[in-house]
C-alpha atoms as a PDB file:
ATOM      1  CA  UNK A   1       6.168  -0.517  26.906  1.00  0.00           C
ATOM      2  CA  UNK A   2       9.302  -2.257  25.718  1.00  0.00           C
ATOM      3  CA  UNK A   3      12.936  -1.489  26.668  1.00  0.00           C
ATOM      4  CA  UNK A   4      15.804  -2.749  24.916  1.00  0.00           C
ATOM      5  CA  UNK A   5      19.381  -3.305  26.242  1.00  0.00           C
ATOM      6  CA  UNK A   6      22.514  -5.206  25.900  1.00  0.00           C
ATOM      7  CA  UNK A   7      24.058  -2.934  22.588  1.00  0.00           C
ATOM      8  CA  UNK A   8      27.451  -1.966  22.816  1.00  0.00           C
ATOM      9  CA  UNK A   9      31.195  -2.545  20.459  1.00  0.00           C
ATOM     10  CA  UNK A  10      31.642  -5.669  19.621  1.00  0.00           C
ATOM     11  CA  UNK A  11      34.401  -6.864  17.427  1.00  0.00           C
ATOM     12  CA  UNK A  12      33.972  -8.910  14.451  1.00  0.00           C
ATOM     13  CA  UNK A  13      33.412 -12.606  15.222  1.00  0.00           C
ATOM     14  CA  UNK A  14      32.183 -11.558  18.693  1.00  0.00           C
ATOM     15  CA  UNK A  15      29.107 -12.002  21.061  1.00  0.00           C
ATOM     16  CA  UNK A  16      26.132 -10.220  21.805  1.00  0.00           C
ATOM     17  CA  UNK A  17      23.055 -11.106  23.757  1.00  0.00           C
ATOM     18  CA  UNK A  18      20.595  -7.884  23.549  1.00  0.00           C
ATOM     19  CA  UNK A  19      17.797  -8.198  25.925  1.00  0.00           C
ATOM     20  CA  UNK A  20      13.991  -6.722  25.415  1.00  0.00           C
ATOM     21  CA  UNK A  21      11.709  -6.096  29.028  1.00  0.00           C
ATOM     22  CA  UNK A  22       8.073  -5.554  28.779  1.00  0.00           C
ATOM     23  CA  UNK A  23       5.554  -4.130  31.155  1.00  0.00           C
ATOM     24  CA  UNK A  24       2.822  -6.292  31.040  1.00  0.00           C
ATOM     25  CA  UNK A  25       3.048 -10.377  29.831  1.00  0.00           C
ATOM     26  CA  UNK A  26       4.258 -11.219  26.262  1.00  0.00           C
ATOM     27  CA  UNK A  27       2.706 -14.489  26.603  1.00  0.00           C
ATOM     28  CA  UNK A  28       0.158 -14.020  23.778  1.00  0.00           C
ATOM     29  CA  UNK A  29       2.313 -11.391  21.394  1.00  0.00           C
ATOM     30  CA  UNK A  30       4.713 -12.501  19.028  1.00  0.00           C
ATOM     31  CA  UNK A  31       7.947 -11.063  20.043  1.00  0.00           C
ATOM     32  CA  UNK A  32      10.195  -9.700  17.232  1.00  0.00           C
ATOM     33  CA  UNK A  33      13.645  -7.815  16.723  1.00  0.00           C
ATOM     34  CA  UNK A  34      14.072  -5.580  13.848  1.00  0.00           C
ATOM     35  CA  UNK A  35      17.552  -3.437  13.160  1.00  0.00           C
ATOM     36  CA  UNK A  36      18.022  -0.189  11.372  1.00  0.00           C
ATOM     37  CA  UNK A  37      21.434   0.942  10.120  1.00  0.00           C
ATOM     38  CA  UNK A  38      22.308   4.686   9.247  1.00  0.00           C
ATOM     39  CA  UNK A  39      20.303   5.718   6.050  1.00  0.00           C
ATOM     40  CA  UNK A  40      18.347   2.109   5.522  1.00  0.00           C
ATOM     41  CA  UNK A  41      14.998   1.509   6.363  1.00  0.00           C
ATOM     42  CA  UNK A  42      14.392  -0.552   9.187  1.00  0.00           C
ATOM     43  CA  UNK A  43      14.272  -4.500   8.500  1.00  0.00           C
ATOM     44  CA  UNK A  44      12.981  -7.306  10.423  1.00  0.00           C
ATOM     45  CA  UNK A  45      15.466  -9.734  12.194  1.00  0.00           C
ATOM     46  CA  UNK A  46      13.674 -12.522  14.031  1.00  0.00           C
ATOM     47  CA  UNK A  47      10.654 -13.226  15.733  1.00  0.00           C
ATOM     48  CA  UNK A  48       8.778 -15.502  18.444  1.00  0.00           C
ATOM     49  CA  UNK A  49       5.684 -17.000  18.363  1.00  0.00           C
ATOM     50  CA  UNK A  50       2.908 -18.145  20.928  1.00  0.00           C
ATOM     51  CA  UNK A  51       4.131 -21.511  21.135  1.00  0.00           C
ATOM     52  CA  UNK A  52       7.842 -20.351  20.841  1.00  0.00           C
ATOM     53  CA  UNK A  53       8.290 -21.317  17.573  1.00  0.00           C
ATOM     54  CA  UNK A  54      10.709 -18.655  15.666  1.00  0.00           C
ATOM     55  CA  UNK A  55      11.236 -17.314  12.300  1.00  0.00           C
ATOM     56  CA  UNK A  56      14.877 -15.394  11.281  1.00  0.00           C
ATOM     57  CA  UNK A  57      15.436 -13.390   8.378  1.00  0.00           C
ATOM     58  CA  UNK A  58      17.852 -15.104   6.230  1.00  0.00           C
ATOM     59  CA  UNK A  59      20.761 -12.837   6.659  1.00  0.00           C
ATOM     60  CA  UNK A  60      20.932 -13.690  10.536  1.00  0.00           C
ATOM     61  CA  UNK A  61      19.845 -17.346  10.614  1.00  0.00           C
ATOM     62  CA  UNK A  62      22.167 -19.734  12.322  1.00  0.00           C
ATOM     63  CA  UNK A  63      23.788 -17.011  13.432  1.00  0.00           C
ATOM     64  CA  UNK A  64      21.073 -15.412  15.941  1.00  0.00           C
ATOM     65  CA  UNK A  65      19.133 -17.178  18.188  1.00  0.00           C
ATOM     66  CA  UNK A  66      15.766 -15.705  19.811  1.00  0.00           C
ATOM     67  CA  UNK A  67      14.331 -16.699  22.829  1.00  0.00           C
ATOM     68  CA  UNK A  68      11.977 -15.123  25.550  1.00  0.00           C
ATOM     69  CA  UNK A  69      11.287 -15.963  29.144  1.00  0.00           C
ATOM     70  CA  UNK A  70       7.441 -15.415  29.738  1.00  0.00           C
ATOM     71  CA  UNK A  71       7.948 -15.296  33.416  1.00  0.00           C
ATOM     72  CA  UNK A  72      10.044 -12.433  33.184  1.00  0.00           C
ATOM     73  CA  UNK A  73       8.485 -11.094  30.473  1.00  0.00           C
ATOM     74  CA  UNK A  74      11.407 -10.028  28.582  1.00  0.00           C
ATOM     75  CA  UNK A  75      12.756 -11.808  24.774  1.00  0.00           C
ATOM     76  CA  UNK A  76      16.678 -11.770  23.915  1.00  0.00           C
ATOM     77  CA  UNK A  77      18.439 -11.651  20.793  1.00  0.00           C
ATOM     78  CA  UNK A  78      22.134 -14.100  21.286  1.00  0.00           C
ATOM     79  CA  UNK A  79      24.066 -13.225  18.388  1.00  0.00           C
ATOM     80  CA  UNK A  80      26.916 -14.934  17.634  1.00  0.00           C
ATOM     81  CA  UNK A  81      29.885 -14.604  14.741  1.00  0.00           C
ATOM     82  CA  UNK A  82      29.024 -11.071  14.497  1.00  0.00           C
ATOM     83  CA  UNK A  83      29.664  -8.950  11.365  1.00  0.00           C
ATOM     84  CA  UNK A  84      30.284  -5.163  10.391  1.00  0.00           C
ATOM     85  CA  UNK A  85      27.213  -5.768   8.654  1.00  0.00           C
ATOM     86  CA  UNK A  86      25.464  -6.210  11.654  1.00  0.00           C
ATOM     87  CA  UNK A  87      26.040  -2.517  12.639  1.00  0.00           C
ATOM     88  CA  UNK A  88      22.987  -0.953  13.298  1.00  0.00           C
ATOM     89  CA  UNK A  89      20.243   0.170  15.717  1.00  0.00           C
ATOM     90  CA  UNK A  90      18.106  -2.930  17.418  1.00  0.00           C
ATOM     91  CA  UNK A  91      14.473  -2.641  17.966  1.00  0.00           C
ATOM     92  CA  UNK A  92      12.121  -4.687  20.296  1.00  0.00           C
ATOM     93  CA  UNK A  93       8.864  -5.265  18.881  1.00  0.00           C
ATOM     94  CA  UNK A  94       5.504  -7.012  20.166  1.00  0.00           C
ATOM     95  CA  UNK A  95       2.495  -7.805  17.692  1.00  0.00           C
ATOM     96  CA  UNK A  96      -1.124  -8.633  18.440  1.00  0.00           C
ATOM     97  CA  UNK A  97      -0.850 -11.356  15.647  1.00  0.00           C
ATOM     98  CA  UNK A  98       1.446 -14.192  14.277  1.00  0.00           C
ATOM     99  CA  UNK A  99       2.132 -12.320  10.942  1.00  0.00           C
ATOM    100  CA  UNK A 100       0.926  -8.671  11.538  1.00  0.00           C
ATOM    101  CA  UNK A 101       2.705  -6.045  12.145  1.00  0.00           C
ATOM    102  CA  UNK A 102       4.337  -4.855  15.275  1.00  0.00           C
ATOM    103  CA  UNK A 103       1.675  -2.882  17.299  1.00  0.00           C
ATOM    104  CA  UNK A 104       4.428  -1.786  19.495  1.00  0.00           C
ATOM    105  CA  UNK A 105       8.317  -0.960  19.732  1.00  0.00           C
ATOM    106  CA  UNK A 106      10.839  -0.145  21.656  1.00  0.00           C
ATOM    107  CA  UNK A 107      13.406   2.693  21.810  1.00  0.00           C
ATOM    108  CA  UNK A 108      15.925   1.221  20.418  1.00  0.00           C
ATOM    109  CA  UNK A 109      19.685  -0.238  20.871  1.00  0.00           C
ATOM    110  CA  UNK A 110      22.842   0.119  19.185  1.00  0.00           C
ATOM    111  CA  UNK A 111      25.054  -2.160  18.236  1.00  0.00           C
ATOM    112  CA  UNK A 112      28.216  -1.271  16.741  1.00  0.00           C
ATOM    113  CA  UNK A 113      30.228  -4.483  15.151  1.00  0.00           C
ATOM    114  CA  UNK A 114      33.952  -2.688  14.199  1.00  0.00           C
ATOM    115  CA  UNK A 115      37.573  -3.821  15.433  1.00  0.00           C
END
């Protein structure tokens, strides 16, 4: 099981770190965030590998950063220089494989970018 937090109003330009906990060890999954604004399907964001290697969609890279803490078992999502844009509702995700596709999510957390 995976629960998301950390969404909230942020104005434009603002910070956001959204944290993702899981109930068992994410050493072996690749982590991932996806988002999902009103009416659009739901698109990936970022993910982490194994060996903590990441990959970022294009829209979000150099502006998100994804890390995870395998100790604690949870992954976060900094995002920085944040843009209406980025309005929309994050998902956790955790996949069995390095490219597959996520095997499990979470509920879900909004983020709301507006001044």
């Amino acid at each position: 099981q995976l629960a998301e937090s950390g969404g909230g109003l942020v104005q434009p330009g603002g910070s956001l770190t959204l944290s993702c906990a899981a109930d068992g060890s994410i050493f072996s999954w690749t982590m991932g965030w996806y988002r999902q604004a009103p009416g659009q399907r739901r698109d990936f964001v970022a993910r982490i590998f194994r060996g903590d290697s990441t990959d970022y969609a294009e829209h979000v890279r150099g502006r998100f950063t994804i890390s995870r803490d395998t100790a604690k078992n949870t992954v976060y999502l900094q995002m920085n220089s944040l843009k209406p844009e980025d309005t929309a509702v994050y998902y956790c995700s955790a996949a069995d494989t390095p490219w597959g596709s996520p095997d499990y999510w979470g509920q879900g957390t909004q983020v709301t970018v507006s001044s």
